[in-house]
N, C-alpha and C. Protein backbone atom coordinates (compact mmCIF):
# COMPACT_ATOMS: atom_id res chain seq x y z
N UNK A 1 2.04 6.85 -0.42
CA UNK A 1 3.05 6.29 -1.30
C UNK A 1 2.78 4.82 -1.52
N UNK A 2 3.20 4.41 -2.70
CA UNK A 2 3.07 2.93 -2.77
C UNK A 2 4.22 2.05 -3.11
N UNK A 3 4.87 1.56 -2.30
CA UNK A 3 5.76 0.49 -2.20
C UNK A 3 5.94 -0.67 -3.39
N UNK A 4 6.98 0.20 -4.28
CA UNK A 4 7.24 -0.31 -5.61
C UNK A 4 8.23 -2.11 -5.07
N UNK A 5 8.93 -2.03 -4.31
CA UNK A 5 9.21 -3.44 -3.73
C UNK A 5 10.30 -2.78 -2.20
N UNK A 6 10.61 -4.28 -1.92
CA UNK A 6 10.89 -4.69 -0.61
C UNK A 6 12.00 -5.51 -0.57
N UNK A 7 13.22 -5.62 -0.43
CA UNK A 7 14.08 -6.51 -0.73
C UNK A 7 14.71 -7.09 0.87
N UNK A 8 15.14 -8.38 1.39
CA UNK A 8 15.59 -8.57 2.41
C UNK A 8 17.30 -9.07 1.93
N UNK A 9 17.62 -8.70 2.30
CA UNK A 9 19.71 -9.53 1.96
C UNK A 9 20.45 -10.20 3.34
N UNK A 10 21.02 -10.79 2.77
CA UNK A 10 22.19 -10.93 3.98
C UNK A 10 22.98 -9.88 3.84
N UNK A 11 23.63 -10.30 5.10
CA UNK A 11 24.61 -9.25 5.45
C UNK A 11 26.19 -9.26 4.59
N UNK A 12 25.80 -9.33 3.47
CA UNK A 12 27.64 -9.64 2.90
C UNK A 12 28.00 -8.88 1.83
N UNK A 13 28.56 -8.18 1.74
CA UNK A 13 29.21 -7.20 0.66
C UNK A 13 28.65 -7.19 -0.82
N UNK A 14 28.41 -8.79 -1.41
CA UNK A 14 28.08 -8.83 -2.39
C UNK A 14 26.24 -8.11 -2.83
N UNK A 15 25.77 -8.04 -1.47
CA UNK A 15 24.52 -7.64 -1.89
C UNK A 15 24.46 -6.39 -2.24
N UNK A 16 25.06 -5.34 -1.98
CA UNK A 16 25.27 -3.85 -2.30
C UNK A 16 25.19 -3.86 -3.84
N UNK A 17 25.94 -4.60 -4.77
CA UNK A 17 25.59 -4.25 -5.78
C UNK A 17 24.66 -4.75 -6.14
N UNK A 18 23.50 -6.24 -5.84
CA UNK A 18 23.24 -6.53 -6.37
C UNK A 18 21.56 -5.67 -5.84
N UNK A 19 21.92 -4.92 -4.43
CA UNK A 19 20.60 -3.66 -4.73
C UNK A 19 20.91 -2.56 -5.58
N UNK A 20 21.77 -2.30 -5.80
CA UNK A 20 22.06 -1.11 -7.10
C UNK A 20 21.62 -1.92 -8.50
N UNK A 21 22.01 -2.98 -8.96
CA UNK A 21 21.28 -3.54 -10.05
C UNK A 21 20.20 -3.47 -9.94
N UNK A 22 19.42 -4.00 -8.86
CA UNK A 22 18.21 -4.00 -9.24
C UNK A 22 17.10 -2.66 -8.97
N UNK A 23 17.46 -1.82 -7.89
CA UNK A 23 16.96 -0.48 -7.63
C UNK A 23 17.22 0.44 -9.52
N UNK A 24 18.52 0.06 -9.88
CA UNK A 24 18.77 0.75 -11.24
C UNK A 24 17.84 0.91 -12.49
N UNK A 25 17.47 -0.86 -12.40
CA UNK A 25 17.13 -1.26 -13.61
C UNK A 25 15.42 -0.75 -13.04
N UNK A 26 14.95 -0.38 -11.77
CA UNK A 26 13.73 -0.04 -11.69
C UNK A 26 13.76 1.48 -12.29
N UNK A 27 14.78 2.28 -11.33
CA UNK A 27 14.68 3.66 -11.44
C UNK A 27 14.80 4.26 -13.35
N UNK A 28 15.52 3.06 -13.63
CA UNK A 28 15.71 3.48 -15.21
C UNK A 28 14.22 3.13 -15.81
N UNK A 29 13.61 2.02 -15.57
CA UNK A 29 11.95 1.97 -16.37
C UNK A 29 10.50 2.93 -15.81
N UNK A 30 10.91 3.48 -14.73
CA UNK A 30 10.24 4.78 -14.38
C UNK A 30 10.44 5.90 -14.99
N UNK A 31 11.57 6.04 -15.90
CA UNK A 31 12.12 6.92 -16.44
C UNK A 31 12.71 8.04 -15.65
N UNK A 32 13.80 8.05 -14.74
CA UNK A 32 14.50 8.95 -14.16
C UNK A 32 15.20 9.30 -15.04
N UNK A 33 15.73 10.52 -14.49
CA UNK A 33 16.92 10.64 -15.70
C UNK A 33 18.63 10.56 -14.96
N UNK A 34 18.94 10.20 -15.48
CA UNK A 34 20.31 9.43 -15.28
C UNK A 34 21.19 10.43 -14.12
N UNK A 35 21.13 11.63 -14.01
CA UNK A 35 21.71 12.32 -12.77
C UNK A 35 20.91 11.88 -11.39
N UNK A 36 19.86 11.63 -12.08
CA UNK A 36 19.13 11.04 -10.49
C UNK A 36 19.74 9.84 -9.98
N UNK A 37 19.37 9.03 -11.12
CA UNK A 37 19.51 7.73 -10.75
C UNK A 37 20.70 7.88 -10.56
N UNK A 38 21.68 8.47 -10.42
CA UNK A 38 23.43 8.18 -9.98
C UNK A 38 23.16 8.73 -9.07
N UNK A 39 22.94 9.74 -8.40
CA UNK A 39 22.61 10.05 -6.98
C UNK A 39 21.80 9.12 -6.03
N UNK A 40 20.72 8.31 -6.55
CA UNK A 40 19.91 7.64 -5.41
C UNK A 40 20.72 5.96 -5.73
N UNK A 41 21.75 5.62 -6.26
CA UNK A 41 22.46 4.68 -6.16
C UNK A 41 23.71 4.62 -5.46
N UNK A 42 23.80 5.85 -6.11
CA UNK A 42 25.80 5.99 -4.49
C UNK A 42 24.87 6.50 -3.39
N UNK A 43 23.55 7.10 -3.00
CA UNK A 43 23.54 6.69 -1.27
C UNK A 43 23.06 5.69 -1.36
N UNK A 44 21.68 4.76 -2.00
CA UNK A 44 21.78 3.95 -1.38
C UNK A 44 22.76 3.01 -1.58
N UNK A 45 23.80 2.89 -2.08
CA UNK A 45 25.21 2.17 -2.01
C UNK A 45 25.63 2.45 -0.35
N UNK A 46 25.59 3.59 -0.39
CA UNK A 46 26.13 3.86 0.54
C UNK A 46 25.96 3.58 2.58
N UNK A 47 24.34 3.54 1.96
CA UNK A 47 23.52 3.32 3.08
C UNK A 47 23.55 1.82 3.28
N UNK A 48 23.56 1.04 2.04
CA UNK A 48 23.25 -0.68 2.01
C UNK A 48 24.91 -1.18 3.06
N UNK A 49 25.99 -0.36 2.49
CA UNK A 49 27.27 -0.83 3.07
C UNK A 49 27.67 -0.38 4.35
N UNK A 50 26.54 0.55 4.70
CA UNK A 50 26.97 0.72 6.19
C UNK A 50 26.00 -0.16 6.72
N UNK A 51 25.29 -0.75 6.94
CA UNK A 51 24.20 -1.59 6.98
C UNK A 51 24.91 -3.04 7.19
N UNK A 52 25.60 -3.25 5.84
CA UNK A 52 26.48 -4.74 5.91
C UNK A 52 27.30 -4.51 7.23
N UNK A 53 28.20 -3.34 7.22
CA UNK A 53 29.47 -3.22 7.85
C UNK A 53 29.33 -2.90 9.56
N UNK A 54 27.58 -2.37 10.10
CA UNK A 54 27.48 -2.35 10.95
C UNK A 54 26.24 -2.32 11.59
N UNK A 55 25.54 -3.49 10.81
CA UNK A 55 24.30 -3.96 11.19
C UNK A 55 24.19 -4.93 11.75
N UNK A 56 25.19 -5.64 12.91
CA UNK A 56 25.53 -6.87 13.41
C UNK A 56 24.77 -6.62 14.65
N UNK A 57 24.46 -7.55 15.41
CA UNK A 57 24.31 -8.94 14.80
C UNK A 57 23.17 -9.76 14.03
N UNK A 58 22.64 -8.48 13.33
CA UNK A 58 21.58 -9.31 12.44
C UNK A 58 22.18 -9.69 11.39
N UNK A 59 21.64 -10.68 10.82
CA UNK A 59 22.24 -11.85 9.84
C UNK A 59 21.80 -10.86 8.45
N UNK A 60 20.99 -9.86 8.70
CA UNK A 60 20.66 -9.69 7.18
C UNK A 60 19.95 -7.86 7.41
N UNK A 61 19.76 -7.83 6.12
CA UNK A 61 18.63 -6.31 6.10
C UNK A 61 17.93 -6.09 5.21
N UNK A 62 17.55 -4.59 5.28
CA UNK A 62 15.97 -4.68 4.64
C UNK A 62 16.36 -3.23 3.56
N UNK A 63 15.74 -3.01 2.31
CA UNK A 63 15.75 -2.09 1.98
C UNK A 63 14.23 -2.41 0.89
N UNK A 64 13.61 -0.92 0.94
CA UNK A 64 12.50 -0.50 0.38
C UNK A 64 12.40 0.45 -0.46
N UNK A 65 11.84 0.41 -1.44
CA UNK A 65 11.25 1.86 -2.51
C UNK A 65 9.88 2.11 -2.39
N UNK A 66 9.95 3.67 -2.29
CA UNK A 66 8.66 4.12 -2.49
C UNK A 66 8.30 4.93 -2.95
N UNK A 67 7.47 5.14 -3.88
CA UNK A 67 7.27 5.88 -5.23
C UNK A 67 6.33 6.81 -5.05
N UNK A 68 5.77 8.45 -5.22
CA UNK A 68 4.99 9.17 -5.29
C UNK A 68 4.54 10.73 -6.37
N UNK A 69 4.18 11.08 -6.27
CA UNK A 69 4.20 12.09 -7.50
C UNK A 69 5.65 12.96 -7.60
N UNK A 70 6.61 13.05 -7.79
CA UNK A 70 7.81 14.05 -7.40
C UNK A 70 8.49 13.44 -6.90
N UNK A 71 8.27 12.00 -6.19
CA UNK A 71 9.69 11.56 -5.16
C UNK A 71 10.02 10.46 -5.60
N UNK A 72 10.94 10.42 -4.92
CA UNK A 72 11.64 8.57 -4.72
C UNK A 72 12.20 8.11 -3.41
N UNK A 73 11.56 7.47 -2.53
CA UNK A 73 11.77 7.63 -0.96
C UNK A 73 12.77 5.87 -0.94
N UNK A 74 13.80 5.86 0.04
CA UNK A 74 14.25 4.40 -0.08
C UNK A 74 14.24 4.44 1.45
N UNK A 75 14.20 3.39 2.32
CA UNK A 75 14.54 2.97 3.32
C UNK A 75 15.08 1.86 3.16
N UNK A 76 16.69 1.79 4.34
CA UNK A 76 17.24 0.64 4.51
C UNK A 76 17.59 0.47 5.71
N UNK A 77 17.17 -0.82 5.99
CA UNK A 77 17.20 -0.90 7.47
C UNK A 77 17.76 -1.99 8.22
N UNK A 78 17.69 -2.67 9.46
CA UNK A 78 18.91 -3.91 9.56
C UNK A 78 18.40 -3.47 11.53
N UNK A 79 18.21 -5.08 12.11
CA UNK A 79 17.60 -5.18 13.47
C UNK A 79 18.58 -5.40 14.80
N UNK A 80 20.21 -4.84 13.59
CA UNK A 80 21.45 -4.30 14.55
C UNK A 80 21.64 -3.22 15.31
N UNK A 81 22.26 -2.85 16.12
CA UNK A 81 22.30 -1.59 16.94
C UNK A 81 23.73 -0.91 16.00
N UNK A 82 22.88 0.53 16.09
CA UNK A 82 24.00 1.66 15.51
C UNK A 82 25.34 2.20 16.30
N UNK A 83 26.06 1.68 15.39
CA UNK A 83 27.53 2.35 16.33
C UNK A 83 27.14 3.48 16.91
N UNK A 84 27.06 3.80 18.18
CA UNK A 84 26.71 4.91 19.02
C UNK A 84 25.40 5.83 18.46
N UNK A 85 24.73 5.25 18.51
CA UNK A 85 23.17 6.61 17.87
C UNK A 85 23.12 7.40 18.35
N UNK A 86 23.63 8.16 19.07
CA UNK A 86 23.62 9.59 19.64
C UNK A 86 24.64 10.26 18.37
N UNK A 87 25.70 9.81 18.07
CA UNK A 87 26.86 10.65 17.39
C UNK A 87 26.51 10.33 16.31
N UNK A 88 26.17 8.70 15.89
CA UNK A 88 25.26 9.02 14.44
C UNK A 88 24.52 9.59 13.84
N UNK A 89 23.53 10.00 14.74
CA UNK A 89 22.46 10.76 14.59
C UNK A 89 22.62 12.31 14.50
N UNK A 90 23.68 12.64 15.21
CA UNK A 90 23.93 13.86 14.82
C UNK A 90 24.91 14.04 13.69
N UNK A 91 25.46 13.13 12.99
CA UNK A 91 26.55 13.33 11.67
C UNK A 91 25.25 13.40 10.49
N UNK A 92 23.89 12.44 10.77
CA UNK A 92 22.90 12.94 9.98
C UNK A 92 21.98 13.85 9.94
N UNK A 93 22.19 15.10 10.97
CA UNK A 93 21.37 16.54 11.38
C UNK A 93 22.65 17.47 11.54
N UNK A 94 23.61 17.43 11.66
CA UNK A 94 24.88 18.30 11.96
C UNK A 94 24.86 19.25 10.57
N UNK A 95 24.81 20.69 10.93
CA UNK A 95 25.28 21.25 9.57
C UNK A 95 26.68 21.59 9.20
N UNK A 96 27.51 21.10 10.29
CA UNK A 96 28.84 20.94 10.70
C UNK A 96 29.29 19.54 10.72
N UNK A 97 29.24 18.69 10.07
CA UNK A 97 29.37 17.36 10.09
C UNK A 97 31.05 17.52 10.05
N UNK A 98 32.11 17.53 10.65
CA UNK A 98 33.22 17.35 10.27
C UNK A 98 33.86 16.02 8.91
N UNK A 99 34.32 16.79 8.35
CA UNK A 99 35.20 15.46 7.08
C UNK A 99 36.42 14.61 7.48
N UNK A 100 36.38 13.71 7.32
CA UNK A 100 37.13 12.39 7.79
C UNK A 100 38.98 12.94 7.28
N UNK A 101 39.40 12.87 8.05
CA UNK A 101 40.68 12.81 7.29
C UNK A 101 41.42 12.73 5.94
N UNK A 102 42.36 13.10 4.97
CA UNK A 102 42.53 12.35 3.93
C UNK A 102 42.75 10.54 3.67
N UNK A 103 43.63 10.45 4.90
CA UNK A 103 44.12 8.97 5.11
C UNK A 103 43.02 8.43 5.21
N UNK A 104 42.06 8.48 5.99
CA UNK A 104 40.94 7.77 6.12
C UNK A 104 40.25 7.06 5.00
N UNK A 105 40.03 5.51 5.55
CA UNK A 105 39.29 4.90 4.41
C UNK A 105 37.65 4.85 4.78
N UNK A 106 37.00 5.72 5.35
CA UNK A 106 35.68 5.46 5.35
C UNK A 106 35.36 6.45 6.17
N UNK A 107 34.19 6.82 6.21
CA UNK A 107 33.59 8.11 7.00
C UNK A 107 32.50 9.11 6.42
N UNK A 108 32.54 8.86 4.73
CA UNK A 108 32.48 10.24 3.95
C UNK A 108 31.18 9.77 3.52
N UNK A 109 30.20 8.21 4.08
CA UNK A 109 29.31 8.23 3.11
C UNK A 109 27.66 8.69 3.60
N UNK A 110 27.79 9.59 4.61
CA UNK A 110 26.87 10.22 5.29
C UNK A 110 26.72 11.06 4.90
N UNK A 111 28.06 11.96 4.85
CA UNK A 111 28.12 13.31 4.18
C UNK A 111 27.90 13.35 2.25
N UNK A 112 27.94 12.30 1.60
CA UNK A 112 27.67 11.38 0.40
C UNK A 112 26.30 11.67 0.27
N UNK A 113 25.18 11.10 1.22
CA UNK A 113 23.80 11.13 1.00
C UNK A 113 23.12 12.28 1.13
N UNK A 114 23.76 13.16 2.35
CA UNK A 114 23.49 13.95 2.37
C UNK A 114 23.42 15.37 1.17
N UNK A 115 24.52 15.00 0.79
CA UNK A 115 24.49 15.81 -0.55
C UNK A 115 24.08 15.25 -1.99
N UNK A 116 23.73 14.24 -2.16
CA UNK A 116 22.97 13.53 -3.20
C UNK A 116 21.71 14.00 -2.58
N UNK A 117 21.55 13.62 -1.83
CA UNK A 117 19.74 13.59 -1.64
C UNK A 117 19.10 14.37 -0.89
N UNK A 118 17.58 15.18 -1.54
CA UNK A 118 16.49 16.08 -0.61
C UNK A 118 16.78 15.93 0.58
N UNK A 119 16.46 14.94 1.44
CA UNK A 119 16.44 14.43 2.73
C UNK A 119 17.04 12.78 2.73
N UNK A 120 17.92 13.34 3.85
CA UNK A 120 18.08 12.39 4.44
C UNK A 120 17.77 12.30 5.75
N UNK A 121 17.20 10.93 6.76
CA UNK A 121 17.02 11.07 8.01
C UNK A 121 17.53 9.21 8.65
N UNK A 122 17.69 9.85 9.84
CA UNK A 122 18.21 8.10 10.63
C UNK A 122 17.21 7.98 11.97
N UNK A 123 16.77 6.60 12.22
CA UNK A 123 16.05 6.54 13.02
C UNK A 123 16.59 5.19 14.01
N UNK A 124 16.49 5.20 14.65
CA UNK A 124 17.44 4.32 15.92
C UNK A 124 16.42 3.01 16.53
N UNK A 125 16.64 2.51 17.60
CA UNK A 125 15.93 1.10 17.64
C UNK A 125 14.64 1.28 17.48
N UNK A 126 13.44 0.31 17.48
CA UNK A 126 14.41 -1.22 16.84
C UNK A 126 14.73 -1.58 16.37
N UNK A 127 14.45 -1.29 15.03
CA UNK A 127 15.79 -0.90 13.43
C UNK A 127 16.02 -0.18 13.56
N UNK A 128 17.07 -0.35 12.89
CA UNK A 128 17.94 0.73 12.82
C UNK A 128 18.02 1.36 10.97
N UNK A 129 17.61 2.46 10.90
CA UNK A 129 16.47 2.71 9.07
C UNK A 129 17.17 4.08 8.99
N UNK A 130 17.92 4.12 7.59
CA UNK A 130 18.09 5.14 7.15
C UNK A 130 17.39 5.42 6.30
N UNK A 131 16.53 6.82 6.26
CA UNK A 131 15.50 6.90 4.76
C UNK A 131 16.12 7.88 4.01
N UNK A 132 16.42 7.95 2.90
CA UNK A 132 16.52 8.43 1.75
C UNK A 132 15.79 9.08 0.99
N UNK A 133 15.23 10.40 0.75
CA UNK A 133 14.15 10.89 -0.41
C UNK A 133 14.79 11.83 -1.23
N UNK A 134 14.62 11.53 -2.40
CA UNK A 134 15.06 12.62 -3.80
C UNK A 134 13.74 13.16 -4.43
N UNK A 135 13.52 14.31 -4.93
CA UNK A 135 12.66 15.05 -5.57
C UNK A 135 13.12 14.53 -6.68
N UNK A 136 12.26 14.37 -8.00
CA UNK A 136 12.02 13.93 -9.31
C UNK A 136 12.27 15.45 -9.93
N UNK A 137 13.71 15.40 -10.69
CA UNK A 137 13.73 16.99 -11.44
C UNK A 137 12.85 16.79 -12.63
N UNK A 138 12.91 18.45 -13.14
CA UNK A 138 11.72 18.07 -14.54
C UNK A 138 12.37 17.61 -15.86
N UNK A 139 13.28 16.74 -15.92
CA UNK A 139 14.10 15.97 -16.63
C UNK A 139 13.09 14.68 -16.36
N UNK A 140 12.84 14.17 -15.30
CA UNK A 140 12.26 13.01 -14.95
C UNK A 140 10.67 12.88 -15.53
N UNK A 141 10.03 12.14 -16.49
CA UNK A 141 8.79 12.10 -16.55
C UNK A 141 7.88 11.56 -15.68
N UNK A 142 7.93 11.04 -14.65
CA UNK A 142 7.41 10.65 -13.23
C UNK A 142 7.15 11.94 -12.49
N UNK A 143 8.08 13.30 -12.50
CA UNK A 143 8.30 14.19 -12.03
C UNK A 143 6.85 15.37 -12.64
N UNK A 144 6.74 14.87 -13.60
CA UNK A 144 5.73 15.62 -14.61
C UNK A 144 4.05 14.97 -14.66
N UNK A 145 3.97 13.79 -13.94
CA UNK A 145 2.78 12.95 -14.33
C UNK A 145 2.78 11.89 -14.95
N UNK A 146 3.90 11.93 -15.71
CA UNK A 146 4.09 10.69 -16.54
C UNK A 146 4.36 9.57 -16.44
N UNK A 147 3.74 8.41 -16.93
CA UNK A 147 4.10 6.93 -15.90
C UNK A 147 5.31 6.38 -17.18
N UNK A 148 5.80 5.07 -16.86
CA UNK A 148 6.71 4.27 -18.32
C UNK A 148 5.61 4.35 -19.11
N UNK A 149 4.32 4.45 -19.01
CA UNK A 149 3.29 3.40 -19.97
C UNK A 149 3.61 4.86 -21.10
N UNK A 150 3.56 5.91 -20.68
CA UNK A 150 3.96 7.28 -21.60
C UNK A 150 4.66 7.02 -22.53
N UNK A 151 5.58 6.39 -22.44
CA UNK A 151 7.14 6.13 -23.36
C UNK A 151 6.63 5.68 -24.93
N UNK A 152 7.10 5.49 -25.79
CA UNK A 152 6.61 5.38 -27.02
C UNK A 152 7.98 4.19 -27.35
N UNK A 153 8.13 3.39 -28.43
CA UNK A 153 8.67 2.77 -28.72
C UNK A 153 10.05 3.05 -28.92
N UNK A 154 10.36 4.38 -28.90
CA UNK A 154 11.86 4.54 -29.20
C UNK A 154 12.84 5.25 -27.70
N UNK A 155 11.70 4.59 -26.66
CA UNK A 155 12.13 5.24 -25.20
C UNK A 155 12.05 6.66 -24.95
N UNK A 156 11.32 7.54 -25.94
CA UNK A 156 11.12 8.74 -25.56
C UNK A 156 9.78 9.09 -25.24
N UNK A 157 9.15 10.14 -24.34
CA UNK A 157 7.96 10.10 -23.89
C UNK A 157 7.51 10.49 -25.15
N UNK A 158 6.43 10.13 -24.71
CA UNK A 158 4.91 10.34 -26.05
C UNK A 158 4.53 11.74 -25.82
N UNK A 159 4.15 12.45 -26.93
CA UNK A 159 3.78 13.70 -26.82
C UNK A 159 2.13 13.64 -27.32
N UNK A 160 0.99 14.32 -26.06
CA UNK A 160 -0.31 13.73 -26.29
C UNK A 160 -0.84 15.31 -26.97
């Protein structure tokens, strides 16, 4: 795979969107098609804000793209310890993951990635890295062989 970029953030709320802007505006010039790209943005939304919210005490974190024939792999990661990695780790392998309460304001965004995305997996010290991979449907021209350079002037692929 080759590592389309690498982003480092602080740890503060505002960076979540500003990796969805910019993961977006990539996944959109690769030409995904728009059900993807809303799936690999609410997890990694999802993944970046658990990261902020319990990646302490590192000051900051890491998230990555990586691009291959069919996929879209993200890792995000942060050199904090995971609220309990034993029980985390199993809410990301559980095929029984229990659902958070209604009242509950948070809980649901494991079970979120999990169902957006091919695979998901969590890996414990010394980062602490959630990876993310989506298969490229055949909606996607990346998914087919096709690079942006394909695209023709009116944003639709070129037919050779």
């Amino acid at each position: 795979m080759d590592t389309v970029f690498s982003i480092s953030l602080p740890r503060e709320a505002y960076t979540v969107a500003v990796v969805r802007d910019v993961l977006g505006a990539l996944l959109h010039r690769m030409g995904m098609c728009r059900a993807c790209v809303d799936d690999i943005l609410l997890s990694a939304s999802e993944a970046c804000a658990n990261a902020v919210e319990h990646g302490g005490p590192a000051a900051d974190y890491e998230v990555g793209a990586e691009f291959a024939p069919g996929w879209c792999g993200l890792r995000i990661s942060h050199t904090g310890r995971a609220p309990n990695p034993g029980a985390l780790a199993a809410r990301f392998t559980s095929d029984r993951t229990p659902l958070p309460g209604l009242e509950s304001e948070s809980g649901r965004g494991i079970l979120l990635m999990r169902y957006l995305m091919d695979e998901v997996a969590f890996h414990g010290e010394p980062h602490t890295t959630v990876v993310l991979r989506k298969r490229l449907t055949a909606c996607d021209p990346a998914a087919n062989g096709a690079s942006p350079r394909d695209r023709s002037s009116s944003g639709q692929l070129a037919l050779s």
